[in-house]
N, C-alpha and C. Protein backbone atom coordinates (compact mmCIF):
# COMPACT_ATOMS: atom_id res chain seq x y z
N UNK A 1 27.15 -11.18 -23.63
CA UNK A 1 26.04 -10.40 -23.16
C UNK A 1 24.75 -10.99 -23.73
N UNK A 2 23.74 -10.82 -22.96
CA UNK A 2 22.24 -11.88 -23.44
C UNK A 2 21.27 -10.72 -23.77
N UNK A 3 21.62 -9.47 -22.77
CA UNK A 3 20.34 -8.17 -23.76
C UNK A 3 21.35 -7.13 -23.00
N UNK A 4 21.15 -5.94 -23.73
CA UNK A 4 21.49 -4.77 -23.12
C UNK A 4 20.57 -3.60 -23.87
N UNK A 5 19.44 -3.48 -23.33
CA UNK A 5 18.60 -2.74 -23.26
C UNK A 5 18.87 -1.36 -22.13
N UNK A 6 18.38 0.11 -23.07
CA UNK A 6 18.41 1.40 -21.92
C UNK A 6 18.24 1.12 -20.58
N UNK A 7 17.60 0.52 -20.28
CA UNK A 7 16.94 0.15 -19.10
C UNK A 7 17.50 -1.32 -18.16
N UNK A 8 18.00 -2.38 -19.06
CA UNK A 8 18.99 -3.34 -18.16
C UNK A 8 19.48 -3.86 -19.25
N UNK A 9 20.55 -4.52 -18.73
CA UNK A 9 21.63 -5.18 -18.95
C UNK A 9 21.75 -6.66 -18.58
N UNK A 10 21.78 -7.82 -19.13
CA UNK A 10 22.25 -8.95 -18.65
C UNK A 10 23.53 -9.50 -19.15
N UNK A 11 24.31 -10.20 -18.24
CA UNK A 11 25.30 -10.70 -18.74
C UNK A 11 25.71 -12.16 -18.03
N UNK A 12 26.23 -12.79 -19.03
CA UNK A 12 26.89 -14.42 -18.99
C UNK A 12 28.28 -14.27 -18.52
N UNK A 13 28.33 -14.88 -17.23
CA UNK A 13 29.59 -15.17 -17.07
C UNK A 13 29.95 -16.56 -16.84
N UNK A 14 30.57 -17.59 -18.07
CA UNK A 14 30.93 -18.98 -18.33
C UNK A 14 32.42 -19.12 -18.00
N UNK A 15 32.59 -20.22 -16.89
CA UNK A 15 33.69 -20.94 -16.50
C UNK A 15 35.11 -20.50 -15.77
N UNK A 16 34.16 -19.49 -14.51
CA UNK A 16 34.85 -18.60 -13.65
C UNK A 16 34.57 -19.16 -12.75
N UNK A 17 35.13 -18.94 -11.44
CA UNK A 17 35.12 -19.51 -10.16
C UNK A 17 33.96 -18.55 -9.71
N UNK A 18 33.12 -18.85 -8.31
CA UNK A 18 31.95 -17.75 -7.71
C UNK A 18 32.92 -16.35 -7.61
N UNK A 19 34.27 -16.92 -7.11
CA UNK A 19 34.69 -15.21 -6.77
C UNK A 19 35.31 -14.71 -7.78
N UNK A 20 35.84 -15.64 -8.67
CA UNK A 20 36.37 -14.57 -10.15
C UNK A 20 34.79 -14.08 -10.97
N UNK A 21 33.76 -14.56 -11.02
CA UNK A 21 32.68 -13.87 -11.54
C UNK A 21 32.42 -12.79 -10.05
N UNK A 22 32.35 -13.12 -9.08
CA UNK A 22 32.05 -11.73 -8.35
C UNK A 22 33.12 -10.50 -8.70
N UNK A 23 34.37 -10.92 -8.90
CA UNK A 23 34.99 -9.83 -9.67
C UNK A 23 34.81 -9.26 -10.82
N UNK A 24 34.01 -10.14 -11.73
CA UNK A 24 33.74 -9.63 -13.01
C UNK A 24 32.67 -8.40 -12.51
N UNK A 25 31.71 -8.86 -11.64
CA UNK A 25 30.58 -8.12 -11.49
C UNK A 25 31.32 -7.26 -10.79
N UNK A 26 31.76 -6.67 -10.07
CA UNK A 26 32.50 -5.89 -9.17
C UNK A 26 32.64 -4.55 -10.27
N UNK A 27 33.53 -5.46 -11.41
CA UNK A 27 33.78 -4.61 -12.43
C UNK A 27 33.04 -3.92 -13.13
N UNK A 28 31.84 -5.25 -13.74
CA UNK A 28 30.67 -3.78 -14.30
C UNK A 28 29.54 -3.20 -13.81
N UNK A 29 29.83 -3.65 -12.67
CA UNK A 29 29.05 -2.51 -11.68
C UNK A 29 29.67 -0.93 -11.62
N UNK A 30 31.59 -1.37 -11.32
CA UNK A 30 32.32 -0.07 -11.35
C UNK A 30 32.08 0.60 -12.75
N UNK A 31 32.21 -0.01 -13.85
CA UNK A 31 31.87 0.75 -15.37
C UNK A 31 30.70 1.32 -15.51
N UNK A 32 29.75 0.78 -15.32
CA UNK A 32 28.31 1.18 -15.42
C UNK A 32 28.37 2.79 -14.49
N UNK A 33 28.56 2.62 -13.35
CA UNK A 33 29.06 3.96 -11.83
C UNK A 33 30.04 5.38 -12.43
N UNK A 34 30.86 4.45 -12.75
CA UNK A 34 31.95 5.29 -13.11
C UNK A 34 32.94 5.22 -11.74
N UNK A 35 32.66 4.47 -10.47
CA UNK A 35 33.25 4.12 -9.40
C UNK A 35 33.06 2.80 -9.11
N UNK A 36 33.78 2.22 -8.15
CA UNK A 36 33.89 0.84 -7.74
C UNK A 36 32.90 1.25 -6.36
N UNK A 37 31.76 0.23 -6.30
CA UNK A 37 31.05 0.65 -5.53
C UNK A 37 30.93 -0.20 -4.19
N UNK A 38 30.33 0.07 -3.20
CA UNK A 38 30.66 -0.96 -2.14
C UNK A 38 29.44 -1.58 -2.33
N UNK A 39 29.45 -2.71 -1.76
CA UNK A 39 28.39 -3.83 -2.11
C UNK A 39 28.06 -4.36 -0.89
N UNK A 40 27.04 -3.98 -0.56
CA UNK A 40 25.95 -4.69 0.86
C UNK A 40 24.59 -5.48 0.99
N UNK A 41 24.14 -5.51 1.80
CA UNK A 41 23.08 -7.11 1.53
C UNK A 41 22.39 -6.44 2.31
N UNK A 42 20.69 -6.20 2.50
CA UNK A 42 19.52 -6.25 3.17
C UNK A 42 19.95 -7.46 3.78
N UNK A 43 19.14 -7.64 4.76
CA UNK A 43 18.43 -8.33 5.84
C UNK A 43 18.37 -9.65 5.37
N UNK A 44 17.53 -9.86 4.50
CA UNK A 44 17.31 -10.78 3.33
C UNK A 44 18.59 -11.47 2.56
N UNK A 45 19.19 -10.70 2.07
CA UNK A 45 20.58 -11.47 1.61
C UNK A 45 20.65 -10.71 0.64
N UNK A 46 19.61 -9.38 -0.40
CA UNK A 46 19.39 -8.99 -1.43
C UNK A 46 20.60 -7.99 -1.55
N UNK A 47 21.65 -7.78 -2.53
CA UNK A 47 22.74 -7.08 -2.93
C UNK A 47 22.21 -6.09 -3.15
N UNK A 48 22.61 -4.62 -2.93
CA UNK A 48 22.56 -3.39 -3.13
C UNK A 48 23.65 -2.59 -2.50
N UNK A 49 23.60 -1.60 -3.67
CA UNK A 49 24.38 -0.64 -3.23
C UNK A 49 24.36 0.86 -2.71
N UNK A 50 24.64 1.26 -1.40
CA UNK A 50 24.07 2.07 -0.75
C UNK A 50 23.84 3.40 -1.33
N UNK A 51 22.85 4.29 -1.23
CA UNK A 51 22.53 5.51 -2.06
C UNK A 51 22.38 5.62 -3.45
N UNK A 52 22.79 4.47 -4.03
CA UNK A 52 22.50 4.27 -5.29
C UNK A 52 21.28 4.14 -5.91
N UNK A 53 20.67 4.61 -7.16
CA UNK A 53 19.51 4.17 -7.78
C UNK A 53 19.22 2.48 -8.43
N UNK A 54 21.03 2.31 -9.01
CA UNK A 54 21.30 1.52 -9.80
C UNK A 54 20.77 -0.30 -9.37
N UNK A 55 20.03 -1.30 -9.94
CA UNK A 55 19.45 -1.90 -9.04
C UNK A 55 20.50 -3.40 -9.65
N UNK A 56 20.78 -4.68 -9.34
CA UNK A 56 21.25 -6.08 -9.84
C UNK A 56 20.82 -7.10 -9.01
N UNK A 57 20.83 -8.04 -9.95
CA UNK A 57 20.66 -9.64 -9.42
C UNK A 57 21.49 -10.44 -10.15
N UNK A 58 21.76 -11.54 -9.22
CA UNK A 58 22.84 -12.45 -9.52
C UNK A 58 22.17 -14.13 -9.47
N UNK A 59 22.40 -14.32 -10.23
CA UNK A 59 22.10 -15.75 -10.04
C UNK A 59 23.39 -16.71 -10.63
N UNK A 60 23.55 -18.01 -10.07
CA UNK A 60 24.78 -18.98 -10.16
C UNK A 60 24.03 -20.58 -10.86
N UNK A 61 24.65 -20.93 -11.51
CA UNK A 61 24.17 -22.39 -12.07
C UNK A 61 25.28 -23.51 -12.66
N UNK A 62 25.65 -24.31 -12.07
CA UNK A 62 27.17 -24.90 -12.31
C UNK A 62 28.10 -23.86 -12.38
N UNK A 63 29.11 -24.26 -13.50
CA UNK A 63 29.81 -22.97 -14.01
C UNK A 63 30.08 -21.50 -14.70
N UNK A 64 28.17 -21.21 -14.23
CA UNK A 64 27.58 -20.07 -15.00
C UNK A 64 27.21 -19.10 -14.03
N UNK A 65 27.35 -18.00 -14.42
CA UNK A 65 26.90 -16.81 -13.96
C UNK A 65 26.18 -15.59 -14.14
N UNK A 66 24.85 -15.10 -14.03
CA UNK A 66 24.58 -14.28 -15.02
C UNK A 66 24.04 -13.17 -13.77
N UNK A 67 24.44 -11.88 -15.03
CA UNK A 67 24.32 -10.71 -13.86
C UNK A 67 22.95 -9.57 -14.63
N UNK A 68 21.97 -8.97 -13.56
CA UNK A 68 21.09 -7.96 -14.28
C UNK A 68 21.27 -7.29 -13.98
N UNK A 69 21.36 -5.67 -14.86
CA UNK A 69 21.18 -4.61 -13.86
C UNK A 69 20.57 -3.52 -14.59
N UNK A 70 19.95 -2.68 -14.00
CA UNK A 70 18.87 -2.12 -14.30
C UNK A 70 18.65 -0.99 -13.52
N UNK A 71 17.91 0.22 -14.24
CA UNK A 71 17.48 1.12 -13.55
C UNK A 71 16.07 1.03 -12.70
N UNK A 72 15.72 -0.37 -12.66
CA UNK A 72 14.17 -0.48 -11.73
C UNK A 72 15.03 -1.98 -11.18
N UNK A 73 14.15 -2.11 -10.31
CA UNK A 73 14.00 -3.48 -9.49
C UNK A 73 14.38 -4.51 -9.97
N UNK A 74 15.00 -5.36 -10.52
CA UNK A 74 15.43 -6.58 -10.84
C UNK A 74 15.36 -8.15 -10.32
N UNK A 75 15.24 -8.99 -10.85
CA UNK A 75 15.20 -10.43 -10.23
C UNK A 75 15.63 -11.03 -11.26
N UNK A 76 16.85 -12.05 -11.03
CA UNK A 76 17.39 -13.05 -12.22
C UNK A 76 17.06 -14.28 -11.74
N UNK A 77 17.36 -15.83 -12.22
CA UNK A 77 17.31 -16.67 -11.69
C UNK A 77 17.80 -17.76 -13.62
N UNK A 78 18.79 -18.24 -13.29
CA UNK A 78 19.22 -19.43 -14.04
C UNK A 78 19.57 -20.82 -13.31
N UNK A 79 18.79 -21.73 -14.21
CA UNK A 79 19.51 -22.68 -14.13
C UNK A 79 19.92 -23.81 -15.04
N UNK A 80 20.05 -24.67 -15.07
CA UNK A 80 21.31 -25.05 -15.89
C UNK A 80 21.22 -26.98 -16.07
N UNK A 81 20.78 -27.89 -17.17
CA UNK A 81 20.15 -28.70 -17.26
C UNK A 81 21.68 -29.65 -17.73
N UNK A 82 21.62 -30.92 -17.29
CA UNK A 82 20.76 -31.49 -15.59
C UNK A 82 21.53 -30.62 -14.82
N UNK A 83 20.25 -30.57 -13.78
CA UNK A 83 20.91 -29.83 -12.72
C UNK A 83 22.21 -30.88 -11.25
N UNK A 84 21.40 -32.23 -11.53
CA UNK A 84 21.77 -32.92 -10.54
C UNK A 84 21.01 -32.65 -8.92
N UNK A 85 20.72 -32.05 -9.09
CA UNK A 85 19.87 -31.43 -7.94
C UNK A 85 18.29 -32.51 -8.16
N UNK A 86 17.78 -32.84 -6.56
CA UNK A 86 16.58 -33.36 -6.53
C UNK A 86 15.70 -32.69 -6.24
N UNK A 87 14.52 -32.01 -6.62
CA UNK A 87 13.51 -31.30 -6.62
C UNK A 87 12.31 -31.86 -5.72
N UNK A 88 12.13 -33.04 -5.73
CA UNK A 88 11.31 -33.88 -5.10
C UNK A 88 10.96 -33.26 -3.82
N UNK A 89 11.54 -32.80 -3.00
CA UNK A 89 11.37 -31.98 -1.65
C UNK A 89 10.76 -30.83 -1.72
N UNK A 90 10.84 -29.74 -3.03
CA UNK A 90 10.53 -28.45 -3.17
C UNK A 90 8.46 -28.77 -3.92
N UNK A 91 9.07 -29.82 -4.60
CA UNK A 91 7.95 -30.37 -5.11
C UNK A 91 6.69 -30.07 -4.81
N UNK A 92 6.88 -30.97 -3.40
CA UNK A 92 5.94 -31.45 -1.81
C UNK A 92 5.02 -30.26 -1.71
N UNK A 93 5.80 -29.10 -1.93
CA UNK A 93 5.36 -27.61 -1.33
C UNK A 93 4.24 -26.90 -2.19
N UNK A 94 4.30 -27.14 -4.08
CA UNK A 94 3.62 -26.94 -4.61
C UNK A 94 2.16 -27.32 -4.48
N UNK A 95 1.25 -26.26 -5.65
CA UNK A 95 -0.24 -26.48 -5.25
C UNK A 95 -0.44 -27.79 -6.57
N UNK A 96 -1.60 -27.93 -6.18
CA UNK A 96 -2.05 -29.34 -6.94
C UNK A 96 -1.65 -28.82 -8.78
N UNK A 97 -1.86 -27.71 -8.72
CA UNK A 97 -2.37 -26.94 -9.83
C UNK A 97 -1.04 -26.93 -11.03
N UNK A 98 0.12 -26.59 -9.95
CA UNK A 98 1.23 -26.53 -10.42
C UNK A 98 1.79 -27.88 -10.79
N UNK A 99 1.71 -28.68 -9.54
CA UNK A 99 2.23 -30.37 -9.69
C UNK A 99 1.46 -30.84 -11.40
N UNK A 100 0.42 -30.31 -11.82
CA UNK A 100 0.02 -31.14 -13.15
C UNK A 100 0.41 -30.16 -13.82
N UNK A 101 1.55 -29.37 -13.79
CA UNK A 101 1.69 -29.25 -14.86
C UNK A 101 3.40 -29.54 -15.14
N UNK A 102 3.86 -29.93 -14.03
CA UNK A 102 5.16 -30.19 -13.77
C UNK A 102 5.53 -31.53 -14.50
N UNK A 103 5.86 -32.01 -15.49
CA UNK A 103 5.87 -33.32 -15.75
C UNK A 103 7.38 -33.93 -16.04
N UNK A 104 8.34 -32.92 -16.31
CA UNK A 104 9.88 -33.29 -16.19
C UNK A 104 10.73 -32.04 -15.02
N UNK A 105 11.73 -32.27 -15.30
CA UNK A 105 13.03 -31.59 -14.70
C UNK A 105 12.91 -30.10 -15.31
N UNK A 106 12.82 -30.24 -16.90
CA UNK A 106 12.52 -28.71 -17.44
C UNK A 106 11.24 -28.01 -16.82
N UNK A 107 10.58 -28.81 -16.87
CA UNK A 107 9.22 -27.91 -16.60
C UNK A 107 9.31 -27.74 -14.74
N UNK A 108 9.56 -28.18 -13.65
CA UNK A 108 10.15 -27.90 -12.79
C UNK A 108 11.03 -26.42 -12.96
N UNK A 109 12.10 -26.69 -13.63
CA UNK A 109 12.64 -25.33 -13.04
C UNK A 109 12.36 -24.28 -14.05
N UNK A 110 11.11 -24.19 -15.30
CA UNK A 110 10.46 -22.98 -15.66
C UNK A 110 9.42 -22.54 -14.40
N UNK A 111 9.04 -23.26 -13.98
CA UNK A 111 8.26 -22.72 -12.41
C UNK A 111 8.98 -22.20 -11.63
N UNK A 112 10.28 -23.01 -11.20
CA UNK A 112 11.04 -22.38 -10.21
C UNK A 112 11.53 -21.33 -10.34
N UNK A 113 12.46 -21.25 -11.80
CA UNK A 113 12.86 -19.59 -12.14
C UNK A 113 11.92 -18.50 -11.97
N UNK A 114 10.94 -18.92 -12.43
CA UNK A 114 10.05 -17.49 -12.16
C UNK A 114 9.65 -16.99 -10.91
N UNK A 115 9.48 -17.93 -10.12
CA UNK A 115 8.97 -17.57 -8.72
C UNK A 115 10.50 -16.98 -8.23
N UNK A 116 11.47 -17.80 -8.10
CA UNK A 116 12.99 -17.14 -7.70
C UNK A 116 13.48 -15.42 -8.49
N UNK A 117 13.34 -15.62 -9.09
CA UNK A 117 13.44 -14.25 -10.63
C UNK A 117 12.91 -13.40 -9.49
N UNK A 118 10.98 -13.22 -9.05
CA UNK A 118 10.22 -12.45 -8.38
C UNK A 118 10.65 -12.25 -7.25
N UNK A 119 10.67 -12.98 -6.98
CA UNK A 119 11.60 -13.19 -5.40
C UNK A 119 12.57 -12.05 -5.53
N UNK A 120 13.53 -12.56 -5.73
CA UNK A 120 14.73 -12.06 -5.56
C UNK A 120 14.18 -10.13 -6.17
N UNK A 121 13.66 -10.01 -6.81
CA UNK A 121 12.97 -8.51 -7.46
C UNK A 121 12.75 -8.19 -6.48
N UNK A 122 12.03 -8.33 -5.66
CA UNK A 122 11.39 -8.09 -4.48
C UNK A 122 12.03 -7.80 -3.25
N UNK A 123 12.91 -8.67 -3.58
CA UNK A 123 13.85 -8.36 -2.00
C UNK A 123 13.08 -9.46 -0.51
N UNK A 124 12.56 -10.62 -1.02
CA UNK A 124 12.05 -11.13 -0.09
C UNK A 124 13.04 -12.50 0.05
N UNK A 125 12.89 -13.38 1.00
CA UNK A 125 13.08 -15.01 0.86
C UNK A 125 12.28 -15.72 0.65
N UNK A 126 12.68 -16.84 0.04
CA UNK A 126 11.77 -17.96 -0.25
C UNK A 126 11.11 -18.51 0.82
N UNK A 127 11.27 -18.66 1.98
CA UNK A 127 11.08 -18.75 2.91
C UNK A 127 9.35 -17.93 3.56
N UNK A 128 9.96 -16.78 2.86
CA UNK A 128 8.86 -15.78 3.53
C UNK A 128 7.39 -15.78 2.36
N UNK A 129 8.05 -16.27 1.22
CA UNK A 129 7.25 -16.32 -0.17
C UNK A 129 6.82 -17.73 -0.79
N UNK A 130 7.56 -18.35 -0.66
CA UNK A 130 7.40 -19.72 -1.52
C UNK A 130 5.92 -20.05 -1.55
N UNK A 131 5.21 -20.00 0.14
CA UNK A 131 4.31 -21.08 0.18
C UNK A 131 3.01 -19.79 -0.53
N UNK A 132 2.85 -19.22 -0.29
CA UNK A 132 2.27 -17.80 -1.41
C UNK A 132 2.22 -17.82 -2.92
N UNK A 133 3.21 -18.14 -3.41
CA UNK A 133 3.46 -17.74 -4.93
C UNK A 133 3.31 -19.21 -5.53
N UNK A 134 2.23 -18.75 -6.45
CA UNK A 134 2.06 -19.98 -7.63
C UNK A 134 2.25 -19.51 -8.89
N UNK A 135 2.52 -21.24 -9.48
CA UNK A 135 2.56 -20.27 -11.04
C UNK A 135 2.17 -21.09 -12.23
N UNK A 136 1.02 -20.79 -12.51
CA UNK A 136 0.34 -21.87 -13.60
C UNK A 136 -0.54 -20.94 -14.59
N UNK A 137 -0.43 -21.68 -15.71
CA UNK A 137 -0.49 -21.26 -17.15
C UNK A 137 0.12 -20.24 -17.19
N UNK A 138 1.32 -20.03 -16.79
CA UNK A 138 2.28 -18.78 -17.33
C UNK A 138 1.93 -17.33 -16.64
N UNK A 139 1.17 -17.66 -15.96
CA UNK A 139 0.87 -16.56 -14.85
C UNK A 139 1.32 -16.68 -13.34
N UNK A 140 2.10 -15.68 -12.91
CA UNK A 140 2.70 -16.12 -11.43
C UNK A 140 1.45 -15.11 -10.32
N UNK A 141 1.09 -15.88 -9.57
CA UNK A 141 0.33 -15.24 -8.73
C UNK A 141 1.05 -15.19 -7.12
N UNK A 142 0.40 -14.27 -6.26
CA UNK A 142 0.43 -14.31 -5.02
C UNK A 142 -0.61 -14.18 -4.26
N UNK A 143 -0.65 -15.11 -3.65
CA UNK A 143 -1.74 -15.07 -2.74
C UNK A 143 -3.08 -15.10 -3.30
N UNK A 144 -3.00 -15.66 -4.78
CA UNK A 144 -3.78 -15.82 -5.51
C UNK A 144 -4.29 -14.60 -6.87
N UNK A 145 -3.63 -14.01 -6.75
CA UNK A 145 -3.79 -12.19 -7.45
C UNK A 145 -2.54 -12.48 -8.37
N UNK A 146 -2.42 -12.20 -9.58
CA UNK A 146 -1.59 -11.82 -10.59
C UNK A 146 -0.55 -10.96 -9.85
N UNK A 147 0.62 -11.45 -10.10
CA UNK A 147 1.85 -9.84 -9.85
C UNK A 147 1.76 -9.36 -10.60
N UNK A 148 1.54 -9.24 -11.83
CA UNK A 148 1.99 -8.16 -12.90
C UNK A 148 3.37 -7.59 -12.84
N UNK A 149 3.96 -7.06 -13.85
CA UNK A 149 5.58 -6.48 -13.98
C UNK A 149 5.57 -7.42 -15.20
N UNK A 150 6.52 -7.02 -15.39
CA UNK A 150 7.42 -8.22 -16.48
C UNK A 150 8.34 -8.67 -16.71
N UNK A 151 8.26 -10.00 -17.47
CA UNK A 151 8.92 -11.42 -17.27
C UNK A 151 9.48 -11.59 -18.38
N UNK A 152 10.88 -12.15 -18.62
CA UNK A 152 11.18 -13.13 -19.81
C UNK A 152 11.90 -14.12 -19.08
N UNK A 153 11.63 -15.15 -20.24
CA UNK A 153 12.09 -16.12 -19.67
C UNK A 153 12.04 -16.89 -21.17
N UNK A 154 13.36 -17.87 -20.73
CA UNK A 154 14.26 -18.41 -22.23
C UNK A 154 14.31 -19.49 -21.25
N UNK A 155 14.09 -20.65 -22.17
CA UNK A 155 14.08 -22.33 -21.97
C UNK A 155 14.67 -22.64 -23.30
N UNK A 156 15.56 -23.42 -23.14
CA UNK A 156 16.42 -24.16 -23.97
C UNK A 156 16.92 -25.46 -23.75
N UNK A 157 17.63 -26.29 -24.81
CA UNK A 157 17.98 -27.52 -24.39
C UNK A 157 19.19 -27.10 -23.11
N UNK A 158 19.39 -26.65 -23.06
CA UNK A 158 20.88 -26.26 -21.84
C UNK A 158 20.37 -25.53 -20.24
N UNK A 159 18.92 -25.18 -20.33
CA UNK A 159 18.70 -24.83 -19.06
C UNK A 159 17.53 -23.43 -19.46
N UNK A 160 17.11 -23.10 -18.19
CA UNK A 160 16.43 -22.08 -18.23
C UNK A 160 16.34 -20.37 -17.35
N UNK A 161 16.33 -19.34 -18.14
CA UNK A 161 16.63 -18.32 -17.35
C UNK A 161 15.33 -17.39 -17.28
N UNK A 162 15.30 -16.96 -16.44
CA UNK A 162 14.19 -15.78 -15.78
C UNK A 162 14.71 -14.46 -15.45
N UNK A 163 13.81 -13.67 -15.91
CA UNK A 163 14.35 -12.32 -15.26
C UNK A 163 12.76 -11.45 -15.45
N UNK A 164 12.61 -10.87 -14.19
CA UNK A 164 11.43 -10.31 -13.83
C UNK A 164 12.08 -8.86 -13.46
N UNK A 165 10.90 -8.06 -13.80
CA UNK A 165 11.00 -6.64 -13.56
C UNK A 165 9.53 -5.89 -13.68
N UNK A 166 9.96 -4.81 -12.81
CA UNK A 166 8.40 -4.23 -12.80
C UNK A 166 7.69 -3.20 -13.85
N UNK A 167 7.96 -2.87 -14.60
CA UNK A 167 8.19 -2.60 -15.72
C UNK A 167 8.78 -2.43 -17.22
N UNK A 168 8.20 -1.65 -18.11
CA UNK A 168 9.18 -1.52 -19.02
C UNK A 168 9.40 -2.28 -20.16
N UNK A 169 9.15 -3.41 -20.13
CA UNK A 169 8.90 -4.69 -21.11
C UNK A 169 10.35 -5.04 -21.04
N UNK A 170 10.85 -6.39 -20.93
CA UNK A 170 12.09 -6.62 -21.31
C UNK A 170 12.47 -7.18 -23.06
């Protein structure tokens, strides 16, 4: 477990297959409930569970898995160094502002987590958001305006994780 705070919960799941960690989560979703709950997707792709207050995000990174959940809005996003993945394409899309400050692979995906983290909080796609959301000197904006909520985010030699929420302090 990485925090378990009144308010959310994160958890590591290391060297499970996607569907044996979707079973893990299955599970403490059911513990947290006190029932095994059914699990459906917005429009968007965003997991929720119907009539429920209870909110999660999932994010995947090689053989890692980490799950949030929370009584407000949630957005996770890990990833996991080297990624092997080429960025160079997502790059393209950034503002000038961001590109100088991008100067390796780490600093790439501390930008990316956060914007993905929000994202996913939100319940939007990247698609519908990407070209909107910047994020320089540690401030993520949209459309040029501060989001506000709050953010942590852990960079390490092994990768970097995000998790955004709209309150509460994490």
């Amino acid at each position: 477990m990485i925090a378990n705070l009144d308010h959310l919960k994160v958890t590591l799941y290391e060297n499970l297959t996607r569907d044996e960690a979707h079973e893990e989560i299955r599970k403490a979703l059911a513990k947290r409930l006190g029932y095994v709950p059914e699990i459906e997707r917005t429009e968007n792709g965003k997991p929720y569970i119907p009539g429920n207050p209870l909110y999660f995000s999932v994010s995947h990174s090689r053989n890692r898995t980490v799950l949030a959940v929370s009584d407000a809005p949630v957005g996770i996003d890990m990833e996991i160094f080297p990624s092997g993945k080429s960025y160079s394409h997502i790059l393209r899309h950034m503002t000038d502002r961001e590109k100088a400050e991008i100067q390796s692979e780490r600093d790439f995906y501390t930008h990316w987590t956060v914007k993905e983290a929000y994202i996913k909080m939100v319940g939007s796609t990247l698609a519908d958001m990407y070209k909107d959301l910047e994020y320089v000197g540690g401030t993520l904006l949209y459309k040029g305006e501060s989001v506000g909520g709050q953010r942590y985010q852990q960079t390490t030699d092994k990768g970097v994780l995000c998790i955004y929420s709209p309150y509460r302090g994490l």
